[in-house]
Protein backbone atom coordinates (compact mmCIF):
# COMPACT_ATOMS: atom_id res chain seq x y z
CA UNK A 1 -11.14 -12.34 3.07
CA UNK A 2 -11.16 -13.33 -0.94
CA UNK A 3 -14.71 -12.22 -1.58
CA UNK A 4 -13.46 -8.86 -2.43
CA UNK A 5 -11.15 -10.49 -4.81
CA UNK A 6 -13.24 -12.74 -6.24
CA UNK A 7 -13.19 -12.99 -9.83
CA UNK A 8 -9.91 -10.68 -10.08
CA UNK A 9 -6.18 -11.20 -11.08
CA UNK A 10 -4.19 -12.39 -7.87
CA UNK A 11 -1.37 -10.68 -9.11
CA UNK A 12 -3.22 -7.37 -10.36
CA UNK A 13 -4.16 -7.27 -6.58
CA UNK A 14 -0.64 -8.66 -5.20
CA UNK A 15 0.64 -5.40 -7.32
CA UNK A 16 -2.60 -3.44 -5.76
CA UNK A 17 -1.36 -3.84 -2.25
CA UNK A 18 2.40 -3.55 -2.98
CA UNK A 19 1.61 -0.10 -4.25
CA UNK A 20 -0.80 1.01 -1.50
CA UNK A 21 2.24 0.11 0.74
CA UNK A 22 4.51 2.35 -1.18
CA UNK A 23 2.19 4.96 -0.50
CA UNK A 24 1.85 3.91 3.18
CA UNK A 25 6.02 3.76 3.35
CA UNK A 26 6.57 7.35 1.18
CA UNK A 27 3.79 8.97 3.46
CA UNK A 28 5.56 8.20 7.05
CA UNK A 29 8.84 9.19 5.74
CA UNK A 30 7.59 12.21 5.04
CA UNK A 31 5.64 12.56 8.15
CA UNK A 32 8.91 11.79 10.30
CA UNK A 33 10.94 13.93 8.16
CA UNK A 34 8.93 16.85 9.07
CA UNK A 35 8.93 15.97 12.58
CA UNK A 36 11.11 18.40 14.60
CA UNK A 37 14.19 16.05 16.18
């Protein structure tokens, strides 16, 4: 599990992940927001 990390920042990567979930959170509310009701 830390192998990829190895030899990097924990919190370059903690801010890494927190904006790939952005991404993951802005993508779905788009996705249900152009789902028909």
């Amino acid at each position: 599990m830390a192998a990829p990390f190895q030899g990097r920042n924990p919190w370059k990567v903690a801010a890494e992940l927190h904006r790939l979930l952005e991404e993951c959170y802005r993508w779905r509310d788009q996705f249900s927001a152009s789902q028909p009701r």
